[in-house]
Protein backbone atom coordinates (compact mmCIF):
# COMPACT_ATOMS: atom_id res chain seq x y z
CA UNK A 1 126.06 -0.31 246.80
CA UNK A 2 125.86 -4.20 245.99
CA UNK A 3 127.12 -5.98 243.24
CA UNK A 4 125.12 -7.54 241.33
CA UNK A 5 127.47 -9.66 238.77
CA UNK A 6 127.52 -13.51 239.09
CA UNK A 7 130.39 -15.11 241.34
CA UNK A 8 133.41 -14.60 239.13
CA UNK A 9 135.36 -17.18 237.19
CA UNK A 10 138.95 -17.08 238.88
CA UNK A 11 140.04 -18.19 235.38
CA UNK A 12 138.78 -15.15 233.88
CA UNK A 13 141.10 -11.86 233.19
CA UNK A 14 142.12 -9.48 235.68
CA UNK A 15 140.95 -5.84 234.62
CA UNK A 16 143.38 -2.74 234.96
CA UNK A 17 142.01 0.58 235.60
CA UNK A 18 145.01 3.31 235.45
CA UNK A 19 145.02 7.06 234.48
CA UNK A 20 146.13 7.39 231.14
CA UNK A 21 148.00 10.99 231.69
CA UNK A 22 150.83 9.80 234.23
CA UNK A 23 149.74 5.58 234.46
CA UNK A 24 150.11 4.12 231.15
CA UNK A 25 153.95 3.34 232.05
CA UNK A 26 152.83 0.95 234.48
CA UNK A 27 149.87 -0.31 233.54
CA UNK A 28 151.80 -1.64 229.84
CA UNK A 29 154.49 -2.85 232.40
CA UNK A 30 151.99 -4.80 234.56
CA UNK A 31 150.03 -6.30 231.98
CA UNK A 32 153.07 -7.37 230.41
CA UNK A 33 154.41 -9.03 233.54
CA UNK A 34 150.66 -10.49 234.67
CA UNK A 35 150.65 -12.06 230.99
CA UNK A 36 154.00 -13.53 230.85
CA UNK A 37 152.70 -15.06 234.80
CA UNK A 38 149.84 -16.44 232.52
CA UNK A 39 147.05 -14.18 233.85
CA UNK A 40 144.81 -12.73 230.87
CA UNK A 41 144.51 -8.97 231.58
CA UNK A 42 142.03 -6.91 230.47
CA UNK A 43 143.12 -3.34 229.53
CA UNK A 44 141.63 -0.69 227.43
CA UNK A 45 144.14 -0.25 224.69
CA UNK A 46 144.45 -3.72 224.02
CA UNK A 47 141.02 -4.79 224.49
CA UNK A 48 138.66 -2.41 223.09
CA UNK A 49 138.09 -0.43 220.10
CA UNK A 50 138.32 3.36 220.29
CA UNK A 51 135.73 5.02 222.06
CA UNK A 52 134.02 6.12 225.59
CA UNK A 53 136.58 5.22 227.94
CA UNK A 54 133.60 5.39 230.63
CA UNK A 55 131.84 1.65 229.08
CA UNK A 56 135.79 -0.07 229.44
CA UNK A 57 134.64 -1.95 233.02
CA UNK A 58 131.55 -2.37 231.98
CA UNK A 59 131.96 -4.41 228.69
CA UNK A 60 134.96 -6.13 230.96
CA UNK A 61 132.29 -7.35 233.72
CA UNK A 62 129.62 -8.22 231.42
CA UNK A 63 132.45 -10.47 229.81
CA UNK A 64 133.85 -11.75 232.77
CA UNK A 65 136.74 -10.65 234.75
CA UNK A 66 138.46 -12.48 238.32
CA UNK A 67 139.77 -9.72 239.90
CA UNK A 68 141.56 -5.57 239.21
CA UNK A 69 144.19 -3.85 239.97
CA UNK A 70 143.79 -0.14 240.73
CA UNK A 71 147.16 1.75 239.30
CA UNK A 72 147.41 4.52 241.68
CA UNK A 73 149.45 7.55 240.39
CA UNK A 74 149.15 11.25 241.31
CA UNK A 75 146.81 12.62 238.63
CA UNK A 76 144.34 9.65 239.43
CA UNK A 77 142.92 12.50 241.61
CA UNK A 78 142.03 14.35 238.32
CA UNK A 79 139.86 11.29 236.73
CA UNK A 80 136.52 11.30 237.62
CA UNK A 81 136.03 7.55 235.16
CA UNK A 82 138.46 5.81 237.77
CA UNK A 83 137.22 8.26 241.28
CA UNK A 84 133.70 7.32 240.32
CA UNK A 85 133.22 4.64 238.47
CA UNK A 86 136.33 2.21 238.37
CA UNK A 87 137.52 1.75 241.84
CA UNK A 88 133.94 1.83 243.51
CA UNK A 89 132.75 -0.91 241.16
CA UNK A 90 135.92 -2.93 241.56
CA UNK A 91 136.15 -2.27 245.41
CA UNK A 92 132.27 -3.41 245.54
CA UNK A 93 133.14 -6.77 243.63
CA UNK A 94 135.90 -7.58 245.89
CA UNK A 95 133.44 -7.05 249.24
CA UNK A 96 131.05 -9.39 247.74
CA UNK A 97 133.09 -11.70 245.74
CA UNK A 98 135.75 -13.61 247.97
CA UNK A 99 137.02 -14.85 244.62
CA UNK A 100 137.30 -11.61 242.96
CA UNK A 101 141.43 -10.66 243.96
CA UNK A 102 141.94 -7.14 243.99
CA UNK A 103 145.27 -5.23 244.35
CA UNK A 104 146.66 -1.58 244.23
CA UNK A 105 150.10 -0.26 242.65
CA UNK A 106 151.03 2.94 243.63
CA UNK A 107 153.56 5.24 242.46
CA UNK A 108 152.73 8.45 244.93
CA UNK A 109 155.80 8.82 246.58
CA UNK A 110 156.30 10.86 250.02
CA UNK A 111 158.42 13.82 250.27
CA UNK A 112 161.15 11.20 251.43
CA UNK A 113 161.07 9.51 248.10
CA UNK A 114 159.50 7.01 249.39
CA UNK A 115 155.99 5.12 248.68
CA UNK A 116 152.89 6.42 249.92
CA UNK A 117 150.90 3.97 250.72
CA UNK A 118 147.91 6.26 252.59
CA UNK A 119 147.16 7.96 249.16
CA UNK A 120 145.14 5.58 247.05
CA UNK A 121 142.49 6.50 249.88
CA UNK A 122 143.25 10.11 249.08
CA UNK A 123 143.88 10.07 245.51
CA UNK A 124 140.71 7.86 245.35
CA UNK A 125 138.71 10.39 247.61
CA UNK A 126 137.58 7.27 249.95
CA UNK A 127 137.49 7.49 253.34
CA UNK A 128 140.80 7.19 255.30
CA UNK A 129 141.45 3.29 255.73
CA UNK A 130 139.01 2.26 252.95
CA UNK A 131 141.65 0.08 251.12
CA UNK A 132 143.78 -0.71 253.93
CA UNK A 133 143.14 -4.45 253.48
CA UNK A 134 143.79 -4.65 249.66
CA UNK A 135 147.33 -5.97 248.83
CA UNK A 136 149.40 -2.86 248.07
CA UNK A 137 152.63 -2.39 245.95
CA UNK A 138 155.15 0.06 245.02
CA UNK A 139 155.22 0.29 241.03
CA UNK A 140 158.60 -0.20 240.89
CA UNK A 141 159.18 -3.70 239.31
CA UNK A 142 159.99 -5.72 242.30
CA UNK A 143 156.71 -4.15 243.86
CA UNK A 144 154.91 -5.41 240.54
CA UNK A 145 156.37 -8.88 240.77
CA UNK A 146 155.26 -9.03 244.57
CA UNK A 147 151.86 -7.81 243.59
CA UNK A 148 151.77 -10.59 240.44
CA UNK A 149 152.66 -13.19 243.04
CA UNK A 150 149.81 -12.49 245.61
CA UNK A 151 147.26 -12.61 242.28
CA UNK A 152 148.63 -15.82 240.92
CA UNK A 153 148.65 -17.71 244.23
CA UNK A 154 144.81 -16.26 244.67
CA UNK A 155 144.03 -17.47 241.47
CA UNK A 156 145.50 -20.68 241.67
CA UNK A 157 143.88 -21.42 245.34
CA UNK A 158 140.63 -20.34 243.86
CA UNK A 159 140.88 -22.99 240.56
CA UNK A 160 142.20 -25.84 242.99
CA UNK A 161 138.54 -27.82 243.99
CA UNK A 162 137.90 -27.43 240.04
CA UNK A 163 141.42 -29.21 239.59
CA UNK A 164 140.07 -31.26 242.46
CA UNK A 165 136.98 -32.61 241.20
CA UNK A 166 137.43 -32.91 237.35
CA UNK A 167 140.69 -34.81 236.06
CA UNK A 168 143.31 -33.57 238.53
CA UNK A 169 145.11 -32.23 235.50
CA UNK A 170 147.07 -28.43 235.82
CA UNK A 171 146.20 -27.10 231.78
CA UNK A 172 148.56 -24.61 230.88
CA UNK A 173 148.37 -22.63 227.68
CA UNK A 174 151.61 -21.37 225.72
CA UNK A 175 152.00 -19.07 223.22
CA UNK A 176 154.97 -16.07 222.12
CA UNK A 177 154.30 -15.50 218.56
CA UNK A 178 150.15 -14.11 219.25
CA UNK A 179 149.64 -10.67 219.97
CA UNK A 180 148.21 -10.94 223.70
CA UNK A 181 144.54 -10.37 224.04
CA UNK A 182 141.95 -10.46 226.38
CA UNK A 183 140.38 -12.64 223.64
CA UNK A 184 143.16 -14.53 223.35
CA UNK A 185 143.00 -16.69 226.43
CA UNK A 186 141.80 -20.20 227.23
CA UNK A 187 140.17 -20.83 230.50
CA UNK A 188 143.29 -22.91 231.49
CA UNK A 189 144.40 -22.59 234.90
CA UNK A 190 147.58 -20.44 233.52
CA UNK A 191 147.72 -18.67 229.48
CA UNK A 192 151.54 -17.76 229.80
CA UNK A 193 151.49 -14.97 226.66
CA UNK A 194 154.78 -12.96 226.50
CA UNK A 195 155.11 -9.53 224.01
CA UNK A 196 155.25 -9.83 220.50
CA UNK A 197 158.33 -9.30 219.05
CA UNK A 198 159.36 -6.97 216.14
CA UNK A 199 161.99 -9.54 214.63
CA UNK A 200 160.75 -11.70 212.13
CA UNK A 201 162.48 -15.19 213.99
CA UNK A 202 163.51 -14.12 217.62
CA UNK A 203 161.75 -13.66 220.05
CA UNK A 204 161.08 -10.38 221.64
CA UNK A 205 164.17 -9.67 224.62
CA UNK A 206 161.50 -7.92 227.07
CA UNK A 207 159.21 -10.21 226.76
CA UNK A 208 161.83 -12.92 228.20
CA UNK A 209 163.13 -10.74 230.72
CA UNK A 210 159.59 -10.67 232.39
CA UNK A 211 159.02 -14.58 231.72
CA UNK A 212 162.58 -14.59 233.74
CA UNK A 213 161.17 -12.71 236.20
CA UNK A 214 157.86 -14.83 236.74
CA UNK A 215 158.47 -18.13 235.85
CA UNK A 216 159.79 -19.12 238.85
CA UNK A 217 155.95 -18.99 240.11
CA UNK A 218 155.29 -21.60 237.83
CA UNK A 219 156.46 -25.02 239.78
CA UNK A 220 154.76 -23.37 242.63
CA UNK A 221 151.89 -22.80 241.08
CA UNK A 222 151.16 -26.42 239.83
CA UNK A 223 152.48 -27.93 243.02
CA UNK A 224 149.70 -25.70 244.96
CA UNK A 225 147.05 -26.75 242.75
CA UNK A 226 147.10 -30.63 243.77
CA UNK A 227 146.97 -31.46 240.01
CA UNK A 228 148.90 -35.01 239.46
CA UNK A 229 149.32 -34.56 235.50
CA UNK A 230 150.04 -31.25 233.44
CA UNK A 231 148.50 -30.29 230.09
CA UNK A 232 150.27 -27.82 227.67
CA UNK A 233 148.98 -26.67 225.01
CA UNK A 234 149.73 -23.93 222.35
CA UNK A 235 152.89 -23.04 220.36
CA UNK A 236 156.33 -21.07 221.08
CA UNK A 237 160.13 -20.11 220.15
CA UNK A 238 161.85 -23.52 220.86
CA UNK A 239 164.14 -21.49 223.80
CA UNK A 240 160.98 -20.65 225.68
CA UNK A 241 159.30 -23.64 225.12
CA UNK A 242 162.42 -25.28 226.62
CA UNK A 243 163.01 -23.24 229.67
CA UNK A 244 159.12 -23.78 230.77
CA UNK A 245 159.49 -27.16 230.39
CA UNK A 246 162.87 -26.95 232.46
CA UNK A 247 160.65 -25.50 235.08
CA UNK A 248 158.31 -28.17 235.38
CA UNK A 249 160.93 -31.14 235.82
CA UNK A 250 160.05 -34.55 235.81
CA UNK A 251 160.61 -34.81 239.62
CA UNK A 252 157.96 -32.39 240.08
CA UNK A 253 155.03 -33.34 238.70
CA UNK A 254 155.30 -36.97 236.85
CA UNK A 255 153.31 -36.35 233.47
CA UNK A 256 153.25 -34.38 230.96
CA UNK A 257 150.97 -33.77 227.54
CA UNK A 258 151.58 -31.65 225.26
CA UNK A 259 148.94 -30.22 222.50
CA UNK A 260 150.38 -29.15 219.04
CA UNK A 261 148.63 -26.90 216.78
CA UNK A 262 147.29 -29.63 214.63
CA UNK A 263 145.63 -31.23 218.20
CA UNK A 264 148.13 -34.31 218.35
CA UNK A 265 149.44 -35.00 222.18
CA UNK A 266 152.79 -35.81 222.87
CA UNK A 267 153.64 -37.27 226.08
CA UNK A 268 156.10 -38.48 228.26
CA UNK A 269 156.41 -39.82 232.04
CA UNK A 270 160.27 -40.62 232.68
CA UNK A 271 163.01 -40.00 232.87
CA UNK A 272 166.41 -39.17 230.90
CA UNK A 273 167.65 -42.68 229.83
CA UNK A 274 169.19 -44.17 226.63
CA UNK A 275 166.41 -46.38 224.99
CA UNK A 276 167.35 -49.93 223.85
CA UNK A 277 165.80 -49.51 220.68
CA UNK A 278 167.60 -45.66 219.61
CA UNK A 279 165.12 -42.98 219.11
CA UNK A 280 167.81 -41.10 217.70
CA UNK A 281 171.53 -41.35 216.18
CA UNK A 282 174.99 -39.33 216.57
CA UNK A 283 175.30 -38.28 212.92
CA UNK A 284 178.37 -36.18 213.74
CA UNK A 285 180.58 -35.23 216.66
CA UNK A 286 183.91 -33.45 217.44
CA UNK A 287 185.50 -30.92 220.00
CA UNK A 288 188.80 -31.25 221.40
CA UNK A 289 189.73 -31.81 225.15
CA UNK A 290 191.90 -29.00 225.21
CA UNK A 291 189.53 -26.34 223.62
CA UNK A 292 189.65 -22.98 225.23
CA UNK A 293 187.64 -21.88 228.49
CA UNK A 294 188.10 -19.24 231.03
CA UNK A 295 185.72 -21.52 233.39
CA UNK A 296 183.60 -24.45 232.97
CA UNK A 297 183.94 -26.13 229.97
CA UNK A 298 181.44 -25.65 226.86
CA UNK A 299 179.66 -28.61 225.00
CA UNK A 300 177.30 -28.06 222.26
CA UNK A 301 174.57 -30.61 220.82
CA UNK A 302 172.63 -29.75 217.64
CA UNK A 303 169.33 -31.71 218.17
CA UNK A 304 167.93 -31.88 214.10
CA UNK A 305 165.07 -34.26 214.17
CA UNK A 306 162.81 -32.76 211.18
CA UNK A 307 162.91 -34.93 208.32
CA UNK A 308 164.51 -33.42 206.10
CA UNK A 309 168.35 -32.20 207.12
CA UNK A 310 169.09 -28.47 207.34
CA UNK A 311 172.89 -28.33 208.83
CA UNK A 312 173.85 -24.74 207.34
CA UNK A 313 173.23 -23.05 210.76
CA UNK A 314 174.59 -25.77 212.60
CA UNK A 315 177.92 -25.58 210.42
CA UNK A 316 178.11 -22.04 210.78
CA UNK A 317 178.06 -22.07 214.89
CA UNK A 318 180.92 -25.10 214.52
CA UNK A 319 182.85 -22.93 212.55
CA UNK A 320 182.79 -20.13 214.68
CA UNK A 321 182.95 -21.79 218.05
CA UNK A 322 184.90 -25.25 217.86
CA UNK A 323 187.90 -23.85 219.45
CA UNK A 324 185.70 -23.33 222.69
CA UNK A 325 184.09 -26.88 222.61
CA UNK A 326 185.51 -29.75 224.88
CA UNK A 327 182.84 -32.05 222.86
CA UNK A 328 179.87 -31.32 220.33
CA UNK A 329 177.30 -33.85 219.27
CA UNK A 330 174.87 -33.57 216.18
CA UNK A 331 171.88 -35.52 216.71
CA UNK A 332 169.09 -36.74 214.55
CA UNK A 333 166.18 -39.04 214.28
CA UNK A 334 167.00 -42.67 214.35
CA UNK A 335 163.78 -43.18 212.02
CA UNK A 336 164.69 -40.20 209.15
CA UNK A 337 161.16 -39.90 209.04
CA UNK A 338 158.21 -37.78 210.48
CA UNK A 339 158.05 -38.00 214.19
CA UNK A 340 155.20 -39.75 215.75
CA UNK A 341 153.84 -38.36 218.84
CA UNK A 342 153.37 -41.41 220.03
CA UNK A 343 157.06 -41.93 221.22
CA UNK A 344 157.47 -38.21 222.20
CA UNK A 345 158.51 -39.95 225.64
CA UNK A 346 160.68 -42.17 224.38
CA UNK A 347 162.61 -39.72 222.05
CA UNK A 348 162.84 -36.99 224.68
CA UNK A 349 164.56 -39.51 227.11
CA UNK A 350 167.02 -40.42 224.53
CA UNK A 351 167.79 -36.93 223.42
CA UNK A 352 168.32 -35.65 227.22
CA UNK A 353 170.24 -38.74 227.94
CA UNK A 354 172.94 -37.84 225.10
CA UNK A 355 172.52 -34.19 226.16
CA UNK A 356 173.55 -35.16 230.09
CA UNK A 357 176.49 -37.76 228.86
CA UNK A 358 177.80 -35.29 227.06
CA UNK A 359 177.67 -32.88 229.83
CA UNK A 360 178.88 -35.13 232.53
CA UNK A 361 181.96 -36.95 230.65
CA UNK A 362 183.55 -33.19 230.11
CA UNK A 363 183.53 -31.94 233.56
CA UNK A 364 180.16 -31.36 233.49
CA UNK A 365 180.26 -29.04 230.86
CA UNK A 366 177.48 -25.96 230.29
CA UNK A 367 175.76 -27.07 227.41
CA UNK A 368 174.77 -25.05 224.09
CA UNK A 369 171.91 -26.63 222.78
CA UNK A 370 170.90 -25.73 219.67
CA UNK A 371 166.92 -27.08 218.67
CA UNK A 372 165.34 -27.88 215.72
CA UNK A 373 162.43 -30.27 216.61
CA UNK A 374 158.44 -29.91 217.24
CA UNK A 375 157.59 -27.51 219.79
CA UNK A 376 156.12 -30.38 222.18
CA UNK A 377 159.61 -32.20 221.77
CA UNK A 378 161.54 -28.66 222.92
CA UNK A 379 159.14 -28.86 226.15
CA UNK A 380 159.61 -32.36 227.33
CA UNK A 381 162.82 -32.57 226.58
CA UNK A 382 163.64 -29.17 228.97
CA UNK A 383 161.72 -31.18 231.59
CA UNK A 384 164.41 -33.79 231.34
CA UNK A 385 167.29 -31.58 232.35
CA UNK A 386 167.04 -31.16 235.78
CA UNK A 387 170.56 -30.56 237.33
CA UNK A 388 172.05 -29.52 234.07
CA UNK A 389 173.27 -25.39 232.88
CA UNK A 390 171.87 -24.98 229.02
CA UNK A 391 172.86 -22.12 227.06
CA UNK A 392 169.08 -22.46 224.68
CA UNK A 393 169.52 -21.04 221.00
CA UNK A 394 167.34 -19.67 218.68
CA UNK A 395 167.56 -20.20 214.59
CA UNK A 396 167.54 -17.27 212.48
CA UNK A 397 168.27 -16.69 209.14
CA UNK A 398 166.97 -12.90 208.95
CA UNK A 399 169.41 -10.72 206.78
CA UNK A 400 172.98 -9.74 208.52
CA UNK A 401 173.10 -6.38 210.15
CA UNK A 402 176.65 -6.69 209.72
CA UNK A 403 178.91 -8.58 207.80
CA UNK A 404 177.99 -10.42 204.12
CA UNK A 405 177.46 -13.95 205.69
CA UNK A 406 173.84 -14.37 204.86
CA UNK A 407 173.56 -18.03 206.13
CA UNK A 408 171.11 -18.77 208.92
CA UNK A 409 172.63 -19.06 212.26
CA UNK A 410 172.06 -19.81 215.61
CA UNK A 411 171.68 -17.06 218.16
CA UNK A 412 171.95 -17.33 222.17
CA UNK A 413 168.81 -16.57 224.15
CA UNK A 414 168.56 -17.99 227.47
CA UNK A 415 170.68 -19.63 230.15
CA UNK A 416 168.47 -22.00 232.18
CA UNK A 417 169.58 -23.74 235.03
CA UNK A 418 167.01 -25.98 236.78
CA UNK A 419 168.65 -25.25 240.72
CA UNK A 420 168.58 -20.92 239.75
CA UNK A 421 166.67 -19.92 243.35
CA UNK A 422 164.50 -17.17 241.68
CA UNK A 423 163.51 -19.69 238.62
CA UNK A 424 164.90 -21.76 235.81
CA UNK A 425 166.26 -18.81 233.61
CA UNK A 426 169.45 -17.17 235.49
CA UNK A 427 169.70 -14.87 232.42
CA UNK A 428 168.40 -13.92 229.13
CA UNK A 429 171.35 -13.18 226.60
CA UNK A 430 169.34 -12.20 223.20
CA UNK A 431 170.12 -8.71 222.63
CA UNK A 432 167.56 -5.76 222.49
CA UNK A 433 166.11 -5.37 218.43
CA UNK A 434 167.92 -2.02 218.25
C-alpha cells in the first residue's frame, strides 16, 4: 500500500488512535501533555462530532495531520477500526513521509509487570518486528513525557529551514482560558494550550502540573530551531504567562514580541535595569528585617499597573502575611495612565529591576509576586528574572469556601526558578478544585 496524501505540514496536529474500552485513560493523558508541549492533537472526542468512529483518520488526513501515535493497550486486539484501518494508514504515512513522526505507547505489561514492548506487533496483528523502529514508550507518565520529547524535537527539526528561510523568528502561540481544539491551533512552530479549568479565575491545577512537566522543552526547542527573535502571541493566567516567559530568558534568545488580543506588540530586548526616566513608582512599601522565616527570607512586590487602582487583594495578602516579609514593595505606573506598548521594554526592565533589588538587599529573598498588568507585560517581565526564586500569584475574588471574608485575594500558583534542571517551574502550589 502507498500513501497517497501530500508531504505533511510538521506544523500540523498529531492524530491519536487508541481503543476506547481500556485506552481512553491515556490517550486524555497524552493529549493533555502533547498540548501543554504546544503540539495540536487531533483526537476523536475532542475533534469530531458524534458519529462513525471508522471516518475519524480520514477527516484528520484530509485536514492535515504531522504525525500519530498508536496507544497500544490489551483490547486493541479486539478493534478491527485501529487493526485495519488506523495503524496501517498511519504506519504507511510514516514509510513514505520522513516528516510524518510516528510513535507507540504501550501499556501491555509482561507477566513480570513489566512493559511489553513486542506486543504492539501482536496486538496490531503485524508481522513480528514491523514497528521495531518506531519510538516506543511505556504509558506511564515519564514514558509519555519521553515519547512527547522525541515528537517535539522531530517537529521542531522539521520547521527549522522554514524558520531558516522566512524571518528567523520562533512564533509561539499561548493560550489557558480556550477549550483545546484541533481547530484551535495556529500554524506557529509551538500552540502551548493547557486544560480548561472549572474555576471561574484560576487556572486549572492539572493543567500546570503537565506545563511543569514539559516546559522545560521549551528553551530547547527555540534554541534548536536557529530562530534569532521569538513571537508570542495569544492570552493567559498572568502565573503562566510569567513562568513561560521565565523560560525563555533574555540570555537565551535576545528578543521578544508579544501579540495581545487586540493585535498590539509589545516588545522588549534588555535587560533588568532601572530606567532614568521611571516607568514606574514605589507607591507603598514595608516589611520588617526581623519578620519570621524558617529558611530564606520572603519579599513580596504587588506589581498594579492598570489605570485605575484596585489594592483590596493586595491589602488582604499584607494583612495576612506581613509578619513573614523581610521587605514588600507596591508598585505602579509612573504615568497613571493606559500603558503603551510601545515602552513594554522599558517598563518590564524597570519592574524586574525593583523586583531583583528587592530580592538581593534581603538575603536574596524568594519573592511573592503578585501581578496585575497586561498579559504581554506578565511575559517579558518573567523573561527578566533569570537567577531569581518567584512564588507567581493568581487574583481571585470567587466566593469563600470558607470563612465570611468575601474580598478578592491573591492565591499561590507556581514557584519558578529560572536554574530548576527539569524546567523553570520546581512546583505548582494551587490546590486541586475539590
Amino acid at each position: 500500500m502507498t500513501s497517497d496524501s501530500a508531504t505533511p505540514d510538521p506544523a500540523d496536529p498529531v492524530f491519536i488512535s487508541y481503543r476506547q474500552k481500556d485506552g481512553t485513560g491515556v490517550a486524555a493523558e497524552l493529549a493533555w501533555l502533547l498540548r501543554a508541549a504546544g503540539i495540536p492533537v487531533w483526537r476523536d472526542r475532542d475533534d469530531l462530532p458524534p458519529g462513525d468512529t471508522e471516518a475519524r483518520l480520514t477527516q484528520a488526513i484530509a485536514a492535515g495531520i504531522s504525525g500519530g501515535v498508536l496507544v497500544t493497550t490489551p483490547d486493541v486486539v479486539n478493534s478491527r477500526v485501529v487493526k485495519t484501518l488506523e495503524a496501517p494508514q498511519l504506519l504507511q504515512l510514516h514509510r513514505d513521509h520522513e516528516l510524518f513522526a510516528l510513535g507507540i505507547t504501550n501499556s501491555v505489561k509482561t507477566e513480570g509487570g513489566g512493559t511489553d514492548y513486542d506486543a504492539p506487533d501482536r496486538v496490531l496483528e503485524l508481522r513480528s518486528g514491523t514497528l521495531s523502529g518506531v519510538d516506543q514508550h511505556s504509558a506511564e507518565r515519564d514514558g509519555l513525557l519521553a515519547l512527547i520529547r522525541g515528537l517535539v524535537w522531530h517537529r521542531i527539526a522539521s520547521l527549522r529551514e522554514r524558520i531558516e528561510v522566512t524571518d528567523q523568528t520562533f512564533r509561539l502561540s499561548l493560550q489557558t482560558r480556550n477549550t483545546p481544539q484541533v481547530y484551535d491551533r495556529t500554524g506557529d512552530e509551538l500552540d502551548i494550550r493547557l486544560r480548561p479549568s472549572d474555576h471561574e479565575r484560576l487556572p486549572s491545577a492539572d493543567g500546570l502540573r503537565d506545563l511543569k512537566d514539559t516546559i522545560g522543552l521549551l528553551p530547547d526547542a527555540v534554541t534548536r530551531s536557529g530562530a534569532h527573535r521569538l513571537r508570542v502571541a495569544g492570552g493567559a493566567h498572568l502565573s503562566v504567562a510569567f513562568a513561560v516567559g521565565a523560560a525563555l530568558p533574555s540570555s537565551r534568545i535576545g528578543h521578544m514580541d508579544v501579540v495581545d488580543q487586540q493585535g498590539a506588540t509589545w516588545a522588549s530586548d534588555g535587560e533588568a535595569r532601572f530606567i532614568a526616566q521611571p516607568q514606574v513608582q514605589i507607591a507603598e512599601e514595608g516589611g520588617s528585617p526581623y519578620a519570621i522565616a524558617a529558611g530564606r527570607p520572603s519579599v513580596a512586590v504587588y506589581v498594579d499597573l492598570l489605570p485605575q487602582r484596585s489594592d483590596t487583594a493586595f491589602v488582604r495578602y499584607i494583612e495576612g502575611h506581613e509578619p513573614f516579609l523581610a521587605a514588600w514593595r507596591h508598585l505602579t505606573s509612573a504615568s497613571g495612565t493606559l500603558l503603551d506598548p510601545s515602552d513594554a521594554g522599558l517598563i518590564a526592565a524597570d519592574v524586574a529591576a525593583h523586583i531583583r533589588a528587592l530580592s538581593n538587599n534581603n538575603s536574596n529573598a524568594e519573592v511573592h509576586l503578585l501581578l496585575r498588568c497586561p498579559f504581554p507585560l506578565a511575559l517579558l517581565i518573567g523573561r527578566l528574572t533569570n537567577t531569581l526564586r518567584v512564588v507567581v500569584h493568581e487574583w481571585d475574588d470567587s466566593d469563600p469556601i470558607n470563612g465570611e471574608d468575601h474580598r478578592a485575594r491573591y492565591v499561590p500558583t507556581l514557584r519558578v526558578r529560572t536554574s530548576a534542571s527539569a524546567g523553570v517551574i520546581e512546583e505548582v502550589l494551587l490546590p486541586d478544585a475539590s
